[in-house]
C-alpha atoms as a PDB file:
ATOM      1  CA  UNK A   1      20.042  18.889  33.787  1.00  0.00           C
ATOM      2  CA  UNK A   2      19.581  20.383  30.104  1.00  0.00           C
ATOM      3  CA  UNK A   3      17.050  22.655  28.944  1.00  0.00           C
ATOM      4  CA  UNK A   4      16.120  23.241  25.284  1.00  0.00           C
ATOM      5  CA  UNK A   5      13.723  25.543  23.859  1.00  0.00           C
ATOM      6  CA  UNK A   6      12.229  24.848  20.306  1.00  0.00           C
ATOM      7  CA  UNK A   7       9.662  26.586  17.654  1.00  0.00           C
ATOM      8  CA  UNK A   8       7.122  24.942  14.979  1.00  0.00           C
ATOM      9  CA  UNK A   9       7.346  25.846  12.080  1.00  0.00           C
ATOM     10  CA  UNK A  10       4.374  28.038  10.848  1.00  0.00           C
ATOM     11  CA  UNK A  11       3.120  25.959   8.778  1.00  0.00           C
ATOM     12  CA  UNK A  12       3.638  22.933  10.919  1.00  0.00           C
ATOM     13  CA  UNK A  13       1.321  22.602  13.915  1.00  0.00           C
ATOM     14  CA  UNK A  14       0.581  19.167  14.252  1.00  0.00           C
ATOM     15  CA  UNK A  15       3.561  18.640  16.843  1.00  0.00           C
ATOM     16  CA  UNK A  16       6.074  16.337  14.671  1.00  0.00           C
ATOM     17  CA  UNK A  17       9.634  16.749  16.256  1.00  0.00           C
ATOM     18  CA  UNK A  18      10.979  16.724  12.716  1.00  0.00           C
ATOM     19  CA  UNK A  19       9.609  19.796  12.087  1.00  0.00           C
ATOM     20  CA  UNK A  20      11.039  21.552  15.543  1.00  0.00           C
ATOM     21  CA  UNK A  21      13.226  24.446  14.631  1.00  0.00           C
ATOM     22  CA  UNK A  22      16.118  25.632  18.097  1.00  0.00           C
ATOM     23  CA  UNK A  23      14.688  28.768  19.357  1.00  0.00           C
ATOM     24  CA  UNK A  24      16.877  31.257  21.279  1.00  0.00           C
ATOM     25  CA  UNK A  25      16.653  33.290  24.471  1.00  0.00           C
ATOM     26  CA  UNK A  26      19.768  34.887  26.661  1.00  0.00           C
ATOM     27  CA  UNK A  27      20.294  34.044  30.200  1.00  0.00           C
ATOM     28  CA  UNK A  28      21.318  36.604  32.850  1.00  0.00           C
ATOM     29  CA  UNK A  29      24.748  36.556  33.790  1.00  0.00           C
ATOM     30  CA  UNK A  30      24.598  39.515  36.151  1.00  0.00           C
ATOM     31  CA  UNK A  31      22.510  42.589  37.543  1.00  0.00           C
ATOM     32  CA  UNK A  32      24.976  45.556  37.480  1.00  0.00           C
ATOM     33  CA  UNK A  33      22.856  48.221  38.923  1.00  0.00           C
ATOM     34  CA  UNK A  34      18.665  48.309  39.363  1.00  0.00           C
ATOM     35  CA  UNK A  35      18.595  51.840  41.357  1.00  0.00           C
ATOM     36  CA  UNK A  36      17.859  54.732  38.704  1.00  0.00           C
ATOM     37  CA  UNK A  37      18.876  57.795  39.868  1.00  0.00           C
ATOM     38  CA  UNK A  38      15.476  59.769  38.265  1.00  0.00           C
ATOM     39  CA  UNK A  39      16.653  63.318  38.381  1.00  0.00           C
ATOM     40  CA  UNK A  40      20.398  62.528  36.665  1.00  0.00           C
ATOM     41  CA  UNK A  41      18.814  62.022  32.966  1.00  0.00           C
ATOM     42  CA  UNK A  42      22.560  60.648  32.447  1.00  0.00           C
ATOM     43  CA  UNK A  43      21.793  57.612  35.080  1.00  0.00           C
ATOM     44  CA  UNK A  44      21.566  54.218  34.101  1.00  0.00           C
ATOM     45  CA  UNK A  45      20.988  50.940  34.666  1.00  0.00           C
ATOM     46  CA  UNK A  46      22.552  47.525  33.062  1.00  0.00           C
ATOM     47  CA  UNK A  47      22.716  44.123  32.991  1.00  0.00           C
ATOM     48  CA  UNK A  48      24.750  41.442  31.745  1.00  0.00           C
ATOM     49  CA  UNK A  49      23.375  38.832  29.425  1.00  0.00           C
ATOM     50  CA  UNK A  50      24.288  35.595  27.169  1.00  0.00           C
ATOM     51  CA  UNK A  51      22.832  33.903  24.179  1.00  0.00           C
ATOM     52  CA  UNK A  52      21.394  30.190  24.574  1.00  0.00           C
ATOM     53  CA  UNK A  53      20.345  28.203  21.769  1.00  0.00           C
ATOM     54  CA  UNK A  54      20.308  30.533  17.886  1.00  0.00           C
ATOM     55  CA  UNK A  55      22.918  32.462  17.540  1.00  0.00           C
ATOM     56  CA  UNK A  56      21.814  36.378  18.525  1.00  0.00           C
ATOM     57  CA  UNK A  57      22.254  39.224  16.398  1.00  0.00           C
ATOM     58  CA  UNK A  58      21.308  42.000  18.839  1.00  0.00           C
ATOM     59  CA  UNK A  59      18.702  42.263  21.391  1.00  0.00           C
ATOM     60  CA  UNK A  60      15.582  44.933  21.065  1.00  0.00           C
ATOM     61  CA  UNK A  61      14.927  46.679  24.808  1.00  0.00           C
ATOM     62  CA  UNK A  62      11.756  47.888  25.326  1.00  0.00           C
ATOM     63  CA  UNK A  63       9.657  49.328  28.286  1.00  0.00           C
ATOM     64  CA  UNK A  64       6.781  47.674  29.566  1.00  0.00           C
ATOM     65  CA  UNK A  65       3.679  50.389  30.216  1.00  0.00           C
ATOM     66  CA  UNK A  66       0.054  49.504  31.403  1.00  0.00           C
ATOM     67  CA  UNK A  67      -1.381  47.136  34.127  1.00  0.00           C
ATOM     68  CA  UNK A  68       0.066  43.990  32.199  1.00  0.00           C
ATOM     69  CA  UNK A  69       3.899  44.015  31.869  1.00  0.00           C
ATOM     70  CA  UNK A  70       3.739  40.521  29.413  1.00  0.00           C
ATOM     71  CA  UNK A  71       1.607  42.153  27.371  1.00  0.00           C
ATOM     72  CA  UNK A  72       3.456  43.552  23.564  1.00  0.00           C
ATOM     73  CA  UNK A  73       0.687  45.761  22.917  1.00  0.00           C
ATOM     74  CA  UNK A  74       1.898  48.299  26.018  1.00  0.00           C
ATOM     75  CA  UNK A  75       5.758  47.577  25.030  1.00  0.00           C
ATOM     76  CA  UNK A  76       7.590  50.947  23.960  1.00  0.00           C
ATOM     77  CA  UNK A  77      10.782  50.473  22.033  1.00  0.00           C
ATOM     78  CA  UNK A  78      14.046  52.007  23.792  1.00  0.00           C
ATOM     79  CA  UNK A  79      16.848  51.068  21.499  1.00  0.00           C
ATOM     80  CA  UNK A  80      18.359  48.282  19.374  1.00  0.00           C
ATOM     81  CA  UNK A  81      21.500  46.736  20.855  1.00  0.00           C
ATOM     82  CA  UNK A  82      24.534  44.162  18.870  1.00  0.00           C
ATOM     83  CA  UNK A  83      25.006  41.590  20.484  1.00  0.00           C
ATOM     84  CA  UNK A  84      28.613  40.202  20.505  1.00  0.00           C
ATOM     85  CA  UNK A  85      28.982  37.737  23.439  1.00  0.00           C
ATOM     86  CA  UNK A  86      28.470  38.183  27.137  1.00  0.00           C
ATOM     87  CA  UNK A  87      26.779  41.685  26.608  1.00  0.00           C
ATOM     88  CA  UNK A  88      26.138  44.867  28.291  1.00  0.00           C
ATOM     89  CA  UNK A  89      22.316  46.466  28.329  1.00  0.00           C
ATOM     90  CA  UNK A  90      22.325  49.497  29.779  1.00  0.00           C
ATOM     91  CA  UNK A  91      19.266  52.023  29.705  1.00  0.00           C
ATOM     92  CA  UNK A  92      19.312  55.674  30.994  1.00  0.00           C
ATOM     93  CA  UNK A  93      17.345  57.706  32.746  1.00  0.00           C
ATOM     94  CA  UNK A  94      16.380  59.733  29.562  1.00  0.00           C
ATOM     95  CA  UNK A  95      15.737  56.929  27.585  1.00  0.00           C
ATOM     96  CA  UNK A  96      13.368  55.601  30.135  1.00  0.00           C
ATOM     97  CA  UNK A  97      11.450  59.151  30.145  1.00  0.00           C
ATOM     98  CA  UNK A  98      11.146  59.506  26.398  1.00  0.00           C
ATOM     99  CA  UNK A  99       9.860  55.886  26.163  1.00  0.00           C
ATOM    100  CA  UNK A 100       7.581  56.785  29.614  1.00  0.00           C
ATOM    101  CA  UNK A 101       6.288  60.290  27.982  1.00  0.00           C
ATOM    102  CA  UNK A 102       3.913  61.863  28.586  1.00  0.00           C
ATOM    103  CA  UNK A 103       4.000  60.293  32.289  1.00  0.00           C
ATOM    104  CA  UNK A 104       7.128  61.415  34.250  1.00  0.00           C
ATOM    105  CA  UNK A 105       9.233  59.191  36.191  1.00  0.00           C
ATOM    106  CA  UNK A 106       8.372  58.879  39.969  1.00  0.00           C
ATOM    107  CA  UNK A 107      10.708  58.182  42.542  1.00  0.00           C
ATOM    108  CA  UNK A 108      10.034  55.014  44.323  1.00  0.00           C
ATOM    109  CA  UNK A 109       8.023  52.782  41.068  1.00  0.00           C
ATOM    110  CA  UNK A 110       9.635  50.073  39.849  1.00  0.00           C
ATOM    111  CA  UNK A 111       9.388  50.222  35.793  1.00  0.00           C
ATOM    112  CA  UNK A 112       9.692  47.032  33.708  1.00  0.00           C
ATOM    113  CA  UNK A 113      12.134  46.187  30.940  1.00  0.00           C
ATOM    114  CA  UNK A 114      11.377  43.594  28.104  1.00  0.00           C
ATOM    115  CA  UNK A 115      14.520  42.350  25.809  1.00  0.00           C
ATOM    116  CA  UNK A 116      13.480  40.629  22.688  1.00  0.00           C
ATOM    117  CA  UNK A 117      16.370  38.473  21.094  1.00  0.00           C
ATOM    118  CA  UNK A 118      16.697  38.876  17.182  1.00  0.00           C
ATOM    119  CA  UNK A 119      18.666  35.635  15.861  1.00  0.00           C
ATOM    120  CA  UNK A 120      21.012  35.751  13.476  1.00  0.00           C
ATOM    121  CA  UNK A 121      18.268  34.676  10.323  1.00  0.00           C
ATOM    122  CA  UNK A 122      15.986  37.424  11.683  1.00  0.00           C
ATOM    123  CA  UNK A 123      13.673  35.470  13.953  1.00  0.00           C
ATOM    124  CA  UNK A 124      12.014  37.225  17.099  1.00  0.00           C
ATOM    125  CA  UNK A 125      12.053  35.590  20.692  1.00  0.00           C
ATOM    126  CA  UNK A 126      10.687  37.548  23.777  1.00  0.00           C
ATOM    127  CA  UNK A 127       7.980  36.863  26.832  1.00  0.00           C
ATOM    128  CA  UNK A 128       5.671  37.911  23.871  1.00  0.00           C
ATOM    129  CA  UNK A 129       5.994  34.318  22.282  1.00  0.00           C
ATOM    130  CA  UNK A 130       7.925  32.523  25.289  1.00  0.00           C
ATOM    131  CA  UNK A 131       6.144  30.584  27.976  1.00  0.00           C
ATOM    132  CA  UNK A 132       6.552  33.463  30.819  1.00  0.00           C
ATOM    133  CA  UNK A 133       6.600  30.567  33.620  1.00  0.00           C
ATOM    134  CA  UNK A 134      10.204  30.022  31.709  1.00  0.00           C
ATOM    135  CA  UNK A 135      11.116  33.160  33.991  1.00  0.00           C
ATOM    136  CA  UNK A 136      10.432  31.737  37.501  1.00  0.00           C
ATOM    137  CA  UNK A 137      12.399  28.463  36.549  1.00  0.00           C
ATOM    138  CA  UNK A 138      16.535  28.590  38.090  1.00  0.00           C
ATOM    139  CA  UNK A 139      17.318  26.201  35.267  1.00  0.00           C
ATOM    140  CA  UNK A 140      16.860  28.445  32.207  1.00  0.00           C
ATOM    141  CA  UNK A 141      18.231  31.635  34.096  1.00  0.00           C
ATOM    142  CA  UNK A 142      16.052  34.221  31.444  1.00  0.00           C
ATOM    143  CA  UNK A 143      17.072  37.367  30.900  1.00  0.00           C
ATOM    144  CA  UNK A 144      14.142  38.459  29.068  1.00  0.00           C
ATOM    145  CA  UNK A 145      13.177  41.041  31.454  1.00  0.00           C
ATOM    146  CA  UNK A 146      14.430  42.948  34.077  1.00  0.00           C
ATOM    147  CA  UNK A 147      13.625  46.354  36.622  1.00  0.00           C
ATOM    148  CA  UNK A 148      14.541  49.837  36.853  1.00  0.00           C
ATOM    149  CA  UNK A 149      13.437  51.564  40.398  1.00  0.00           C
ATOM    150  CA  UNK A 150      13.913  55.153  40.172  1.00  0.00           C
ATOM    151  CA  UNK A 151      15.509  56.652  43.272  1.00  0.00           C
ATOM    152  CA  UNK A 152      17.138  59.285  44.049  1.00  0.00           C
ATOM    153  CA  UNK A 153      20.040  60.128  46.425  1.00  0.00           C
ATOM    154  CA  UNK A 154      19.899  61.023  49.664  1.00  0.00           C
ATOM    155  CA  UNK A 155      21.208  64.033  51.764  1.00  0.00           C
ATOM    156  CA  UNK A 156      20.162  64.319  55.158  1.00  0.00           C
ATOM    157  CA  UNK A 157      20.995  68.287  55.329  1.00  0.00           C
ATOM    158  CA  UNK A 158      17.911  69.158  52.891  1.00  0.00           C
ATOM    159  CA  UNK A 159      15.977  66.487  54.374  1.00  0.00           C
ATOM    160  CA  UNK A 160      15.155  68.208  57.372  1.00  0.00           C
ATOM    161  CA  UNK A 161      12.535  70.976  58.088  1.00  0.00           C
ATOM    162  CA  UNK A 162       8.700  70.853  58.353  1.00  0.00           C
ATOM    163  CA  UNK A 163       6.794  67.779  56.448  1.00  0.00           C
ATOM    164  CA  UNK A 164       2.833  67.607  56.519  1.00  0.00           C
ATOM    165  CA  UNK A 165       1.068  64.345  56.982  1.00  0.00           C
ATOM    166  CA  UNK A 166      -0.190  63.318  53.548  1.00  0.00           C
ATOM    167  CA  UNK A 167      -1.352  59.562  54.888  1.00  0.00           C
ATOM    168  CA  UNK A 168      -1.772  57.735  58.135  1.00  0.00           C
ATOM    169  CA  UNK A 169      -3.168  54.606  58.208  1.00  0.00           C
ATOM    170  CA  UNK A 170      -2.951  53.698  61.903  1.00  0.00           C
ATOM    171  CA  UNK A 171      -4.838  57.276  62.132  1.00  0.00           C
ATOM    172  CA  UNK A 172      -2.296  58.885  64.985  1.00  0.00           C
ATOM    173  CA  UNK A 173      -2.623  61.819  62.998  1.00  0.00           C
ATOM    174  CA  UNK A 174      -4.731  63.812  60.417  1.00  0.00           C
ATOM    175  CA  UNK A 175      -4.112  64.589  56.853  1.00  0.00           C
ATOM    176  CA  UNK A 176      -2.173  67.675  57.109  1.00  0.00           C
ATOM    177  CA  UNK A 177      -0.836  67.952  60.626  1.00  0.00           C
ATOM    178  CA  UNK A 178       2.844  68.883  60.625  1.00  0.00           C
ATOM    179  CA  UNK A 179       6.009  66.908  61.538  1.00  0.00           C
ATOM    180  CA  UNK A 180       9.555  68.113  62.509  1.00  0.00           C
ATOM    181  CA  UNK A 181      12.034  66.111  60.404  1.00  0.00           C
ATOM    182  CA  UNK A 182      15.693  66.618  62.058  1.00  0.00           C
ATOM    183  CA  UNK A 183      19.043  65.123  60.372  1.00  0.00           C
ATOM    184  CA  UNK A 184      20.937  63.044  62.793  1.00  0.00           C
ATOM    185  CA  UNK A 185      21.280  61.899  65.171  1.00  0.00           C
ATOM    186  CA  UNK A 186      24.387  59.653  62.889  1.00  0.00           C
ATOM    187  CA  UNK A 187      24.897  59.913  59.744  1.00  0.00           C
ATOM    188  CA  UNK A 188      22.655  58.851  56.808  1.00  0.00           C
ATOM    189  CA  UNK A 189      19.762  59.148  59.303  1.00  0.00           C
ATOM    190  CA  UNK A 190      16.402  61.404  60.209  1.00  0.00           C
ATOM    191  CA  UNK A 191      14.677  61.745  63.260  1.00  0.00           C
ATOM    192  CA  UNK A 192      11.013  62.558  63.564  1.00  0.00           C
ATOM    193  CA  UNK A 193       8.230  61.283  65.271  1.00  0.00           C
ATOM    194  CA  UNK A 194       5.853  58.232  64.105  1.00  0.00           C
ATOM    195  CA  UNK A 195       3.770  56.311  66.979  1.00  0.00           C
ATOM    196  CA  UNK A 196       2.327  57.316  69.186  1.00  0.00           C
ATOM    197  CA  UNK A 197       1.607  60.838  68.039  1.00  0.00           C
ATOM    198  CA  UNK A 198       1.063  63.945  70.552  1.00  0.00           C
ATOM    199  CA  UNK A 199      -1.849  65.079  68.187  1.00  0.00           C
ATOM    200  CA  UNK A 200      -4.248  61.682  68.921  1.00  0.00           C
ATOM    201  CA  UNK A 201      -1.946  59.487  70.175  1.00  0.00           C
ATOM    202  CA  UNK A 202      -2.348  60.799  73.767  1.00  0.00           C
ATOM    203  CA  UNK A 203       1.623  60.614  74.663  1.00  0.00           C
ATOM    204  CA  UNK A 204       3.242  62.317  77.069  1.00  0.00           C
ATOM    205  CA  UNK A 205       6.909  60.665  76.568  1.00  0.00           C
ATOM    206  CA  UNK A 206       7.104  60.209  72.912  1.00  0.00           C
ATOM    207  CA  UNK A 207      10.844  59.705  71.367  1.00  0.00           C
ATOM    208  CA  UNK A 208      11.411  60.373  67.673  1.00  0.00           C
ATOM    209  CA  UNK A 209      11.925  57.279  65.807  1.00  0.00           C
ATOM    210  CA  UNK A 210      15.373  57.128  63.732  1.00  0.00           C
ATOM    211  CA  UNK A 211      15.397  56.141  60.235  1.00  0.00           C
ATOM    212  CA  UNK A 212      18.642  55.230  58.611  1.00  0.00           C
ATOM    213  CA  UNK A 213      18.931  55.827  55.100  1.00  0.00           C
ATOM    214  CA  UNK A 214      20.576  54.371  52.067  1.00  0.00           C
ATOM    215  CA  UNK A 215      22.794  57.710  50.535  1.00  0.00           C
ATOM    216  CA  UNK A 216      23.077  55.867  47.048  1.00  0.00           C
ATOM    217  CA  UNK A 217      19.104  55.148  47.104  1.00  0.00           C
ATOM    218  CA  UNK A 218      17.445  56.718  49.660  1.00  0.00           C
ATOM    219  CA  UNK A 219      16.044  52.978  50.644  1.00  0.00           C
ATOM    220  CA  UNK A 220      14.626  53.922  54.613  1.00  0.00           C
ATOM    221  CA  UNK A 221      15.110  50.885  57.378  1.00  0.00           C
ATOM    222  CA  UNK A 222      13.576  51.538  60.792  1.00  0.00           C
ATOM    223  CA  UNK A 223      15.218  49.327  63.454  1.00  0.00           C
ATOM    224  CA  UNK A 224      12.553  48.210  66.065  1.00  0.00           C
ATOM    225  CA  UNK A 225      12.795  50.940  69.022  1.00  0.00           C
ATOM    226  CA  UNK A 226      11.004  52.036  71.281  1.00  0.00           C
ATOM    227  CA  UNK A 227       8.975  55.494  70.941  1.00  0.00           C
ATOM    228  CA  UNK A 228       6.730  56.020  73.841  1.00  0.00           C
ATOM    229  CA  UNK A 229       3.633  54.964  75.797  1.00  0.00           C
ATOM    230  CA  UNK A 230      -0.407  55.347  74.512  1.00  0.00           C
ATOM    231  CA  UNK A 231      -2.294  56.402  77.161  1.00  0.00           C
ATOM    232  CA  UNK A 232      -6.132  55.991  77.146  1.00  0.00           C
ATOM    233  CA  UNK A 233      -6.910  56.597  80.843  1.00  0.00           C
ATOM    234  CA  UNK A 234      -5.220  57.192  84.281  1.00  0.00           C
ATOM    235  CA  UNK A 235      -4.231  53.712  84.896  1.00  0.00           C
ATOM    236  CA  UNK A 236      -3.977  52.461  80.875  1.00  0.00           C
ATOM    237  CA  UNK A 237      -0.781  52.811  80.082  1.00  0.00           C
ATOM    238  CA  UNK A 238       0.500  51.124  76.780  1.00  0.00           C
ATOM    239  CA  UNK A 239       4.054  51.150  75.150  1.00  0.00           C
ATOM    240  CA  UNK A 240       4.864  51.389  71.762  1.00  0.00           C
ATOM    241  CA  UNK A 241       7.442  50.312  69.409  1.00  0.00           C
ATOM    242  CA  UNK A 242       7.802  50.268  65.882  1.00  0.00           C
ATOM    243  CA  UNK A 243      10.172  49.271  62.799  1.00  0.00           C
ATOM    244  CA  UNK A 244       9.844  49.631  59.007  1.00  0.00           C
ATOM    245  CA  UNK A 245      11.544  50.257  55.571  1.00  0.00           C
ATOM    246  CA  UNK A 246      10.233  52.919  52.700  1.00  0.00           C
ATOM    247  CA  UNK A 247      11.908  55.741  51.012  1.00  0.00           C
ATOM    248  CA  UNK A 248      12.938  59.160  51.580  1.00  0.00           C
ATOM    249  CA  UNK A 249      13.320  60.988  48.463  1.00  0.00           C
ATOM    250  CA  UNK A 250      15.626  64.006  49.435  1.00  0.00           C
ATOM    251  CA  UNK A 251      14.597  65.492  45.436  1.00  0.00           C
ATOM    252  CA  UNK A 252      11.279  65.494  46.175  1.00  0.00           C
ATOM    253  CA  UNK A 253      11.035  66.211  49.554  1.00  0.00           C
ATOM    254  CA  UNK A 254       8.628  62.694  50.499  1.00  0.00           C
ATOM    255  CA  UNK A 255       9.066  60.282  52.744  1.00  0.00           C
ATOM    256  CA  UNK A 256       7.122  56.815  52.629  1.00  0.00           C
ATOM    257  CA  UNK A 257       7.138  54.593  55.090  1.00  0.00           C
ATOM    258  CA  UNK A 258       5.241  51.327  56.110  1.00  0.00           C
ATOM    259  CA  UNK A 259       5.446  50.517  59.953  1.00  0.00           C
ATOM    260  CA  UNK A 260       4.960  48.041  62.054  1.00  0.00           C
ATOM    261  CA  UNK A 261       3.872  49.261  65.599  1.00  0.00           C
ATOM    262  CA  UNK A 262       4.065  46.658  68.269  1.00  0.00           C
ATOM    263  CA  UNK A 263       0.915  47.779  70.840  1.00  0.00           C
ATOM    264  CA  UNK A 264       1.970  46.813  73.912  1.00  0.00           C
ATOM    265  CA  UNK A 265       1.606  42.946  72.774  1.00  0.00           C
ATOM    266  CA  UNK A 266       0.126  43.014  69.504  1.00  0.00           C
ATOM    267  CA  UNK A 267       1.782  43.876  66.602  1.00  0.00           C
ATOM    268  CA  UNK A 268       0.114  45.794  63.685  1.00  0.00           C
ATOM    269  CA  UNK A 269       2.015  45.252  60.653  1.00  0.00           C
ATOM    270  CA  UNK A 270       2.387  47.637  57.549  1.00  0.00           C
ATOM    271  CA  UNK A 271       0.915  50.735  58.327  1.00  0.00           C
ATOM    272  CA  UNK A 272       0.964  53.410  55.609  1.00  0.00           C
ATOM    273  CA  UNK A 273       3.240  56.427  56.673  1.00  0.00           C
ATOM    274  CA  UNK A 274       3.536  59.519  54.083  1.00  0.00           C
ATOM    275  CA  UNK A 275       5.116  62.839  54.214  1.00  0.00           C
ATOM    276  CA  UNK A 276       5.293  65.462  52.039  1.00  0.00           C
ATOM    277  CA  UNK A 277       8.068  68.357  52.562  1.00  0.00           C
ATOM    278  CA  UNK A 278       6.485  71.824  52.818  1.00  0.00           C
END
């Protein structure tokens, strides 16, 4: 199957094909790295892209701010890049902060890049003035944006200590209550407990749920174990386990989780787990 993409002339509306002038847009080719490392200004991301229709000059990269990534208005200008076959974009950390200022980077957003192709006789294609449902469509393979998440890496040595409980949403514990984060048991993991809690929780044989963590990222995964029993009277007895993904941002000193706690045979998906290092 072939795709084309075409213009009107300005001053040409009316929809004759004579007057159709070859547009231009570049396809992704490959996604070299998406994970910014946030506190190394010298970290980057890239991608590799490819002209499709008019030939490209070079390719304008800009970040998207405000509620409406699509939207020019909000579109801050990070550089001007040649364009001379299958090319490179990479952005840095820095570049991402000056274009972000006065907002600072935070680990675990995902920030929006928009590339606007500049053709050869100076015209201007981007999702500003592209159909953006282009983007969802395998065929055309756009490249016209693409995502920076800031992370940052992990080290489970200065992960550890004393963490307070910023939010709970399955309410095992109160804003503030304090949590024992231990490195280990392996490597690339914590230990610390989640569900049920010994502050409301009411468990007497609560385990600490390990979290294995991505070094490069700090990406969390909890593997479905089991952490204990809720006990609500003498003969109610009801066992717990949970699993999850989030982030633990050894930088910053937070970990955010969601959880899924299986209660006895219900399971209560994506509850809000945060931790703040004290």
């Amino acid at each position: 199957m072939v795709f084309g993409m075409y213009s009107c002339k300005k001053d040409n509306i009316n929809g004759d094909a004579k007057q159709l002038v070859e547009g231009s847009y570049i396809t992704l080719e490959k996604v070299n790295n998406a994970n910014l490392n946030f506190s190394d200004p010298a970290a980057t991301v890239s991608i590799d892209v490819k002209e499709y229709g008019s030939p490209v000059a070079s390719i304008n990269i800009y970040l998207a701010t405000g509620s409406n990534t699509f939207d020019p208005a909000g579109w801050k200008l990070i550089k001007n890049v040649p364009y001379s076959g299958v090319t490179t974009l990479t952005v840095s950390t820095a570049e991402i902060a000056a274009a972000l200022a006065p907002d600072a980077i935070e680990p675990g957003n995902q920030y929006t890049l928009q590339n606007e192709v500049v053709t050869t006789d100076g015209r201007k294609f981007s999702n500003a003035n592209t159909p953006t449902n282009y983007q969802s469509l395998p065929g055309y393979n756009m490249g016209l944006n693409w995502n920076a998440t800031a992370v940052c890496a992990f080290d489970a040595a200065s992960s550890a200590g004393t963490y307070k409980v910023v939010t709970d949403s399955w309410v095992d514990y109160n804003p503030g209550d304090l949590i024992t984060v231990t490195a280990g048991p392996g490597d690339n993991q914590l230990s610390f407990h989640t569900y049920p809690s010994t502050v409301i929780g009411e468990s007497t044989d609560n385990v600490a749920t390990v979290v294995d963590v991505d070094p490069t990222t700090g990406a969390a995964t909890i593997a479905e174990q089991p952490t204990g029993t809720y006990y609500t009277g003498t003969t109610d007895e009801t066992p717990a386990k949970v699993s999850g993904s989030g982030f633990i941002f050894s930088c910053t000193g937070g970990i955010s989780l969601t959880i899924d706690i299986t209660y006895g045979t219900d399971v209560y998906s994506g509850q809000t787990f945060v931790l703040q290092r004290q």
